[in-house]
N, C-alpha and C. Protein backbone atom coordinates (compact mmCIF):
# COMPACT_ATOMS: atom_id res chain seq x y z
N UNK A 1 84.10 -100.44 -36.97
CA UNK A 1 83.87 -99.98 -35.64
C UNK A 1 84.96 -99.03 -35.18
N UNK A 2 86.11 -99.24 -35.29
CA UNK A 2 87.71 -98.44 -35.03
C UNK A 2 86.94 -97.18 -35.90
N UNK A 3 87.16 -96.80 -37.18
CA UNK A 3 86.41 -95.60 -37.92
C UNK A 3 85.63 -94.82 -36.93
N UNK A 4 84.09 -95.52 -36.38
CA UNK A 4 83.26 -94.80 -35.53
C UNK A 4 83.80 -93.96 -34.51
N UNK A 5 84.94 -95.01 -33.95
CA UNK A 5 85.19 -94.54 -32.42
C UNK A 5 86.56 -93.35 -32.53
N UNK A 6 87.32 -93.34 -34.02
CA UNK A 6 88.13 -92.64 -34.15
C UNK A 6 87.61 -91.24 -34.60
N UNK A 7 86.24 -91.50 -35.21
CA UNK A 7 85.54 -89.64 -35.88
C UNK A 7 85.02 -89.47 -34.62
N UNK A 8 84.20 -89.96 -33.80
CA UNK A 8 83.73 -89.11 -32.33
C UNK A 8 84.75 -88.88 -31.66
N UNK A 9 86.12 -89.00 -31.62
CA UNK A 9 87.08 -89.10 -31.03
C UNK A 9 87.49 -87.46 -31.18
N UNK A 10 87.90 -87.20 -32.62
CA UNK A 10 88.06 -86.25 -33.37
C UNK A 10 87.00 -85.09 -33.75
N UNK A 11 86.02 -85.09 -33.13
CA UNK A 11 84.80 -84.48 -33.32
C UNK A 11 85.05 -83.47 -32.69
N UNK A 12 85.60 -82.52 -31.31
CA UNK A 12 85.97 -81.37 -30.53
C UNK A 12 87.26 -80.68 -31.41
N UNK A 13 88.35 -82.00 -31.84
CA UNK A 13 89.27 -81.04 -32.81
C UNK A 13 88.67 -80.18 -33.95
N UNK A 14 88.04 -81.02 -34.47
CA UNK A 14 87.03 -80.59 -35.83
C UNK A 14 86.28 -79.33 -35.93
N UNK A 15 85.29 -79.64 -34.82
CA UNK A 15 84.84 -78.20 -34.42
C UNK A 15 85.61 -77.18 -33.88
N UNK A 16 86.53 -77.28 -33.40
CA UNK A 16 87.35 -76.08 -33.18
C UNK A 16 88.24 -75.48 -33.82
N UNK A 17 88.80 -76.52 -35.15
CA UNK A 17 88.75 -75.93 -36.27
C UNK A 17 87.95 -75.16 -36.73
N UNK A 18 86.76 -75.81 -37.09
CA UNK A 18 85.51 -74.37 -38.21
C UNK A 18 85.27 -73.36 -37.45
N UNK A 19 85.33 -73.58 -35.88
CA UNK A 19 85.35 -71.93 -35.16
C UNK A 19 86.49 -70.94 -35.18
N UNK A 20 87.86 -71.57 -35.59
CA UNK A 20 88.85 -70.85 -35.29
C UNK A 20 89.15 -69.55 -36.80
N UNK A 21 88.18 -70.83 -37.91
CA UNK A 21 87.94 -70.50 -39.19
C UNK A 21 87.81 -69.59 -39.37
N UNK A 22 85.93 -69.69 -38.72
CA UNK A 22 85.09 -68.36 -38.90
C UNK A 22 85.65 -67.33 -38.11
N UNK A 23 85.73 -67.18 -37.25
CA UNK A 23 86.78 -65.99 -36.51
C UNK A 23 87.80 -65.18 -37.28
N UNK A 24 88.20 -66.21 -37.61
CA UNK A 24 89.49 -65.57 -38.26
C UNK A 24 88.54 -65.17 -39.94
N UNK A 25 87.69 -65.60 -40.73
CA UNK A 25 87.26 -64.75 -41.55
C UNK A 25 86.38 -63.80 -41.15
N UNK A 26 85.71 -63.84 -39.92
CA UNK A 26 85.35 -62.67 -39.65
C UNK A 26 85.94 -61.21 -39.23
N UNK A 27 87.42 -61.09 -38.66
CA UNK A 27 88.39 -60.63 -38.32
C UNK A 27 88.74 -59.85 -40.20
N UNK A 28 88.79 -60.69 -40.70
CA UNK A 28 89.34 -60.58 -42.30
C UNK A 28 88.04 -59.80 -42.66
N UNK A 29 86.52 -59.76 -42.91
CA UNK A 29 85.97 -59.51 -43.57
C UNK A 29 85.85 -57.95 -42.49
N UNK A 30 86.02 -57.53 -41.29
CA UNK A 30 86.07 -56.51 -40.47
C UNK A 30 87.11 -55.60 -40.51
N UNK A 31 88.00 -56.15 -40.86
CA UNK A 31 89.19 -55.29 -40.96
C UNK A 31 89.28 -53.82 -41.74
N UNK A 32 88.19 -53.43 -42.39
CA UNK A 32 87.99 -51.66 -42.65
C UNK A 32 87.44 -51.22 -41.72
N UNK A 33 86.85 -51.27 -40.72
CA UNK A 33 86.29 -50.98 -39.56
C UNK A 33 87.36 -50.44 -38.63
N UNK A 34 88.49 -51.37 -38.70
CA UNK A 34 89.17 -51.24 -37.24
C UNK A 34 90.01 -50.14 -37.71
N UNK A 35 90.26 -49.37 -36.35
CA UNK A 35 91.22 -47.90 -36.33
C UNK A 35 92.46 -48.63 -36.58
N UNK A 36 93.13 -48.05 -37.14
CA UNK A 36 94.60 -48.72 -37.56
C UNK A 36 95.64 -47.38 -37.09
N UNK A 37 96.68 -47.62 -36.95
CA UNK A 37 97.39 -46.33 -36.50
C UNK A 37 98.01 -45.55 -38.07
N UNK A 38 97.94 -44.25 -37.43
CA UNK A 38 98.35 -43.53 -38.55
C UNK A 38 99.37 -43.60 -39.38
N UNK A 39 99.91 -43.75 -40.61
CA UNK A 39 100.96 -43.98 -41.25
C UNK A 39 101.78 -42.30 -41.54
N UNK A 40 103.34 -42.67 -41.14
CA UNK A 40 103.69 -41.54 -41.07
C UNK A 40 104.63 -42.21 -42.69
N UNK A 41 105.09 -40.69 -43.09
CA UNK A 41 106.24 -41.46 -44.06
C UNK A 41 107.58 -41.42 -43.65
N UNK A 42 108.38 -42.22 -44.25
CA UNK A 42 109.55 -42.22 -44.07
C UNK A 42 110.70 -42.06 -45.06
N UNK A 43 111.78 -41.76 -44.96
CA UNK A 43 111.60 -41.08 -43.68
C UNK A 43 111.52 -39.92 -43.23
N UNK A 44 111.29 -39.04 -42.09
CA UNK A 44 111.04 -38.30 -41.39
C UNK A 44 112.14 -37.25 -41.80
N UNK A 45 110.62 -36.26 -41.99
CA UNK A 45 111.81 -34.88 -42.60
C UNK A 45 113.27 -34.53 -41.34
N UNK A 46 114.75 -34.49 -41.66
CA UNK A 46 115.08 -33.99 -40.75
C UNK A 46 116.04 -32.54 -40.90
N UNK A 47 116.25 -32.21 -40.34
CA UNK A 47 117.59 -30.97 -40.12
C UNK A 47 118.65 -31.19 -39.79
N UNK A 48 119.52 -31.24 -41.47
CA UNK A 48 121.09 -31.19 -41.56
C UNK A 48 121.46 -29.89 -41.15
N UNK A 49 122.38 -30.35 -40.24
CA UNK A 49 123.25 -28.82 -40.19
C UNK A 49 124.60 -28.96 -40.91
N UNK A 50 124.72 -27.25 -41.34
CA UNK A 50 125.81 -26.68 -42.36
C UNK A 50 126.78 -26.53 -41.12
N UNK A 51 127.02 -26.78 -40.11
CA UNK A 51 128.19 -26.20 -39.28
C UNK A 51 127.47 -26.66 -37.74
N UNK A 52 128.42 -27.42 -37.50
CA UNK A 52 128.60 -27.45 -35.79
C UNK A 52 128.15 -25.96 -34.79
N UNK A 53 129.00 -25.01 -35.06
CA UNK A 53 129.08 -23.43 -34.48
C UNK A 53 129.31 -22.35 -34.73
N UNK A 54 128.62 -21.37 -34.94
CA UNK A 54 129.26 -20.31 -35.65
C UNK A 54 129.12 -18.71 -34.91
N UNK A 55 130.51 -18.53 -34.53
CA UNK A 55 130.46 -17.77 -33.71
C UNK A 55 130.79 -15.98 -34.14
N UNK A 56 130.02 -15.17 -34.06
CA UNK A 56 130.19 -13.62 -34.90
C UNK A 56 130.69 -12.73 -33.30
N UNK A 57 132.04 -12.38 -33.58
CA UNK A 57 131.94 -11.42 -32.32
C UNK A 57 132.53 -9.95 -33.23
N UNK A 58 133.00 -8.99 -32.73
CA UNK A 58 133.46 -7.45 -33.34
C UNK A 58 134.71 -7.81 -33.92
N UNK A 59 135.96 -8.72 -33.47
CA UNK A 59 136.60 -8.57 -34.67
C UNK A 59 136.84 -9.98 -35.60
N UNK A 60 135.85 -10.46 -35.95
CA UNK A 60 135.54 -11.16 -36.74
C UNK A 60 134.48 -12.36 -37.13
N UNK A 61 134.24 -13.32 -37.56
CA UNK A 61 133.31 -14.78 -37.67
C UNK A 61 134.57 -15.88 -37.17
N UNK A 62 134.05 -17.01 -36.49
CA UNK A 62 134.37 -17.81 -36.37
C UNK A 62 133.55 -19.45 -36.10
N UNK A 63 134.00 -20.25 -37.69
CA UNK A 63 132.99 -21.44 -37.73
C UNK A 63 133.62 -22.67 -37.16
N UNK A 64 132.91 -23.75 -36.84
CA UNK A 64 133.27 -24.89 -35.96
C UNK A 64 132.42 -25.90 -37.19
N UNK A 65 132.87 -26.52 -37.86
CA UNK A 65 132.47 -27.87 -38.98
C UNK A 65 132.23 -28.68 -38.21
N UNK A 66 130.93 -29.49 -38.84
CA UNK A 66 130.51 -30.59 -38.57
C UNK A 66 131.52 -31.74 -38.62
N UNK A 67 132.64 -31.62 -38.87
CA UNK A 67 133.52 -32.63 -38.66
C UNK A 67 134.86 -32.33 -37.87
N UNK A 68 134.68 -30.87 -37.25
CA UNK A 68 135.69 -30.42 -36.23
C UNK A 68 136.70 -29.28 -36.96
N UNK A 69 136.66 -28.80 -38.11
CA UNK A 69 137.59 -28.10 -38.75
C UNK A 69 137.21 -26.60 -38.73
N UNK A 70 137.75 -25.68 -38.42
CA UNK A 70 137.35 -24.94 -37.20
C UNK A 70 138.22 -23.25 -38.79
N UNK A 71 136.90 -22.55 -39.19
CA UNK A 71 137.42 -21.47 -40.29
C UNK A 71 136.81 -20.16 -39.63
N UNK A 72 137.97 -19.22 -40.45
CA UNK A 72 137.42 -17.69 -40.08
C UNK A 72 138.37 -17.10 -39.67
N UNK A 73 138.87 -16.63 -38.28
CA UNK A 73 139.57 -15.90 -37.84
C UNK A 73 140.70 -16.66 -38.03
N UNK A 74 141.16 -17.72 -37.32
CA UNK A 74 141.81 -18.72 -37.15
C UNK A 74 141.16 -20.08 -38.24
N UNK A 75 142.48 -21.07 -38.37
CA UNK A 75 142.33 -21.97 -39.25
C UNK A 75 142.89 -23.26 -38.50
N UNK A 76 142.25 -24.05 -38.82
CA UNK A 76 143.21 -25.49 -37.39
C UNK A 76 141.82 -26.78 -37.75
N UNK A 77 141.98 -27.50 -36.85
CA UNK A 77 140.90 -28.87 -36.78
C UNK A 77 141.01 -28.81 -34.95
N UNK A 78 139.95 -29.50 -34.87
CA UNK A 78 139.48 -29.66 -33.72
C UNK A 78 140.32 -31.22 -33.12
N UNK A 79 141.05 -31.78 -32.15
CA UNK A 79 141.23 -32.70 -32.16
C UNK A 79 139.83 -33.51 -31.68
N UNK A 80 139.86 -35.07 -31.72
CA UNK A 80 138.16 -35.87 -31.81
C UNK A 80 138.06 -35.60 -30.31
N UNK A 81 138.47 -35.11 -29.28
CA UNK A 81 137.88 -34.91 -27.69
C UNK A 81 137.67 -33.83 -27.32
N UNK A 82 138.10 -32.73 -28.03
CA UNK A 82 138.03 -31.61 -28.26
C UNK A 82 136.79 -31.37 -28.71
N UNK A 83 136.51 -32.12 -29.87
CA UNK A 83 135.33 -31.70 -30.76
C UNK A 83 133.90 -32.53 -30.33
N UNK A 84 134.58 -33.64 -29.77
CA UNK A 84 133.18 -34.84 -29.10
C UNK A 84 132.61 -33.05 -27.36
N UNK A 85 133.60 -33.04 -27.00
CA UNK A 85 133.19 -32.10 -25.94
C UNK A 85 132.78 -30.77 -26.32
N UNK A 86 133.14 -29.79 -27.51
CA UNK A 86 132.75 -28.81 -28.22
C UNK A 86 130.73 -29.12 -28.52
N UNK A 87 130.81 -30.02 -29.35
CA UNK A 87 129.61 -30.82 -29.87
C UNK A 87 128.34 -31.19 -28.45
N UNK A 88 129.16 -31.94 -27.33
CA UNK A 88 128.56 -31.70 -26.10
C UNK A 88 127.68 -30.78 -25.57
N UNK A 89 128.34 -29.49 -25.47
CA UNK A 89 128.44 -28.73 -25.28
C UNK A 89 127.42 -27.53 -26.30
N UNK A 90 126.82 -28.19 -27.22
CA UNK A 90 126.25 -27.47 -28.19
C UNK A 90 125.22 -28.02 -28.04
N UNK A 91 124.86 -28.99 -27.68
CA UNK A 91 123.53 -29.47 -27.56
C UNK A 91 123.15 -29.61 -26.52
N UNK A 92 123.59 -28.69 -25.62
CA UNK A 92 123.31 -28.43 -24.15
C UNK A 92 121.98 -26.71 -24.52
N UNK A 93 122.38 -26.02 -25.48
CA UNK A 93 122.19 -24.81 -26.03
C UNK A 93 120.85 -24.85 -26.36
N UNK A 94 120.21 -23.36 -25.75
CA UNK A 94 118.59 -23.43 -26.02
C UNK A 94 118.85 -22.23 -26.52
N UNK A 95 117.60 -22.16 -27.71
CA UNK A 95 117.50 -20.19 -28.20
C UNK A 95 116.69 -19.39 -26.86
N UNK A 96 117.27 -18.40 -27.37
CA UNK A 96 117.07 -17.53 -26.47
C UNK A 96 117.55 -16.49 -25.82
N UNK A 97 117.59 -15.34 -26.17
CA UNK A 97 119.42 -14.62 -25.71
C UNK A 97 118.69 -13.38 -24.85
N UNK A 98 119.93 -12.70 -24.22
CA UNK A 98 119.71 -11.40 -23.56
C UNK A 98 119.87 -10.37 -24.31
N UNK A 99 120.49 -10.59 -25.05
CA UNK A 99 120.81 -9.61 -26.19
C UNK A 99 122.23 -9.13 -25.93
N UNK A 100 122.80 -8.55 -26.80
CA UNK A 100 124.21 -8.11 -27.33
C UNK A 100 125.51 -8.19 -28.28
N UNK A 101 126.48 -7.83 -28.46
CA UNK A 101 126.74 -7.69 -29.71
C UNK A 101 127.75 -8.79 -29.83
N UNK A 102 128.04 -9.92 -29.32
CA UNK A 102 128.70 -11.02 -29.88
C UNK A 102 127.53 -12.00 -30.51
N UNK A 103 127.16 -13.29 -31.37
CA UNK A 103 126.53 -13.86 -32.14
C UNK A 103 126.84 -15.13 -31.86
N UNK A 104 125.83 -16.42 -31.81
CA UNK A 104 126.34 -17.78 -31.36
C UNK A 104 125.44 -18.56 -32.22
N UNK A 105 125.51 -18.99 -33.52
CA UNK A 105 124.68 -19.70 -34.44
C UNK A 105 124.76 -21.31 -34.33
N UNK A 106 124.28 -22.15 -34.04
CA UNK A 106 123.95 -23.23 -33.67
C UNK A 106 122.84 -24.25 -34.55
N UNK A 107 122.40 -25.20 -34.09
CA UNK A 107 121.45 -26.19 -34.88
C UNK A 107 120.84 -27.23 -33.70
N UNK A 108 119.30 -27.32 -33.92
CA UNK A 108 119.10 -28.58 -33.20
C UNK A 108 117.71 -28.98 -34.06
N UNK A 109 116.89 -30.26 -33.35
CA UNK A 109 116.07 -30.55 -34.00
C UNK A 109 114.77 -29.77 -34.48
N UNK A 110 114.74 -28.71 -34.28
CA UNK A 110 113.59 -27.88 -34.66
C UNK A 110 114.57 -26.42 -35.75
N UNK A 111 116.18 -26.75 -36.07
CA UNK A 111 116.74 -25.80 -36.80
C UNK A 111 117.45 -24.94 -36.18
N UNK A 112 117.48 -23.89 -37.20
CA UNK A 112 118.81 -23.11 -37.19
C UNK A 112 118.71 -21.95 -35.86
N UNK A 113 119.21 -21.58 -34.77
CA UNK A 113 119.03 -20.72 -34.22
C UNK A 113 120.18 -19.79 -33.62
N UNK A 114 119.64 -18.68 -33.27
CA UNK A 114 120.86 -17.70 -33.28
C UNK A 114 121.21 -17.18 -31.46
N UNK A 115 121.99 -16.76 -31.16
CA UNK A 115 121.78 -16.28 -29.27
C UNK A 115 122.97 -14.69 -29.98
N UNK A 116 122.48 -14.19 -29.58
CA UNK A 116 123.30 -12.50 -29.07
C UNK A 116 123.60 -12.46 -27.70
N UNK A 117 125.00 -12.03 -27.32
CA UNK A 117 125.24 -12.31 -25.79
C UNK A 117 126.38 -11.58 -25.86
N UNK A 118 126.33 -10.61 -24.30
CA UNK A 118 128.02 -10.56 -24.13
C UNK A 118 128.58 -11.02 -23.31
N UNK A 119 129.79 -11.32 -23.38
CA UNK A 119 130.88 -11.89 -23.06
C UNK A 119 130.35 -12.46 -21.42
N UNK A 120 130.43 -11.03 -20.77
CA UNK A 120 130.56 -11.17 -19.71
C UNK A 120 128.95 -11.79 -18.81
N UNK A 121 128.08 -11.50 -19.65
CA UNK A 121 126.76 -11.81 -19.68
C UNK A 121 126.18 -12.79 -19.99
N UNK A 122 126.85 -13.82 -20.53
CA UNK A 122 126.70 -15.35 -21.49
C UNK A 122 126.19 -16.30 -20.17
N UNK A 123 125.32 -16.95 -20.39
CA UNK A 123 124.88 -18.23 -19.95
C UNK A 123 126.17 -19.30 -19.63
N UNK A 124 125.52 -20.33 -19.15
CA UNK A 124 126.93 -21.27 -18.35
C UNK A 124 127.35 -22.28 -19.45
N UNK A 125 126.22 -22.32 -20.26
CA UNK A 125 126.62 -22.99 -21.42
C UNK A 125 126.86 -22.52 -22.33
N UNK A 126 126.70 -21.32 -23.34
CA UNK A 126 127.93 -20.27 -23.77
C UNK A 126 128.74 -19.73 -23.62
N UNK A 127 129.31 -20.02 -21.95
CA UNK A 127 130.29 -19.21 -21.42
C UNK A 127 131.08 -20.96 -21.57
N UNK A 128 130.95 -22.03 -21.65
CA UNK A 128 131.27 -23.41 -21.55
C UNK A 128 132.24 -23.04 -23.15
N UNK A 129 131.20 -23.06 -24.01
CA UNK A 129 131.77 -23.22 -25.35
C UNK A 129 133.25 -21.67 -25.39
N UNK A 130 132.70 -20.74 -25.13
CA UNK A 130 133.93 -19.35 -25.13
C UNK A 130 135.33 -19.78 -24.70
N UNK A 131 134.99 -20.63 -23.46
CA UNK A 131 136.02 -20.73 -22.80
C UNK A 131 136.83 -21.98 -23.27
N UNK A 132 136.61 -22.83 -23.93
CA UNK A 132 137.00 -24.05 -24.10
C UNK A 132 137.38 -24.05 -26.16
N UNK A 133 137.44 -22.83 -26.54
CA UNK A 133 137.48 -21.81 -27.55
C UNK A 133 138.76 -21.30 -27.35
N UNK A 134 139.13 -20.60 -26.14
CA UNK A 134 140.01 -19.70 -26.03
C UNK A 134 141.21 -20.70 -25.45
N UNK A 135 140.75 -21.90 -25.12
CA UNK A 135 141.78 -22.51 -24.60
C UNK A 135 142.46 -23.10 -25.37
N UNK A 136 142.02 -23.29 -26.52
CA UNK A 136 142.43 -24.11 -27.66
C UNK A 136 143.10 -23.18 -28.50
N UNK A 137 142.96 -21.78 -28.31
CA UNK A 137 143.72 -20.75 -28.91
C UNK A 137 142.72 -20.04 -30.28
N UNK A 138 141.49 -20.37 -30.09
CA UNK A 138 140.81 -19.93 -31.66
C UNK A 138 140.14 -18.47 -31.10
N UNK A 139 140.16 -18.30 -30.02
CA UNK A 139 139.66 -17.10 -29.26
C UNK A 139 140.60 -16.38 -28.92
């Protein structure tokens, strides 16, 4: 008698087992159907840059290294607040120039790009990097 009263007891668990079953193999046997999100690979092509900055004016080139060591006209390192604010300061930088005969070669996530500018004509953020250049003595 205990047996009887313990399987009707257990009879709603039971069944909601074999439903939770079928669901779930129906889920399984559906699963080419469902949109799944696109698989990208990884990882994700990106753009190393060869140089922090590279600056072309009339009397000479002057490069800024990805690790602050600063070649061309002048020879030196960047000290790390110097170069954390140089670096700042570079990724403030959109292409796009007015044109003229100094050169400002740069890098961001879409690559390599170039600005022509003069001096006196430079944007607030090429006139940022010139000046903070000349203060350091490489200008």
């Amino acid at each position: 008698m205990q047996n009887g009263a313990m399987l009707k007891r257990n009879i709603p668990e039971f069944l909601a087992a074999i439903g939770m079953a079928a669901l779930l193999l129906f889920g399984y046997a559906s699963r080419s159907s469902m949109p799944w999100p696109r698989h990208y690979p990884t990882p994700r092509p990106r753009i190393e840059p060869h140089f922090l900055l590279e600056l072309e004016n009339p009397k000479g080139n002057l490069r800024v290294g990805n690790q602050g060591e600063v070649s061309g006209m002048k020879q030196g390192r960047l000290a790390e607040t110097d170069f954390n604010d140089l670096r700042l300061a570079a990724q403030k930088l959109h292409p796009g120039s007015p044109g003229g005969s100094w050169k400002l070669r740069f890098y961001d996530g879409k690559g390599a790009h170039e600005i022509s500018f003069d001096p006196g004509r430079a944007d607030p953020e090429v006139r940022h990097i010139l000046d903070n250049l000349r203060i350091l003595g490489y200008l």
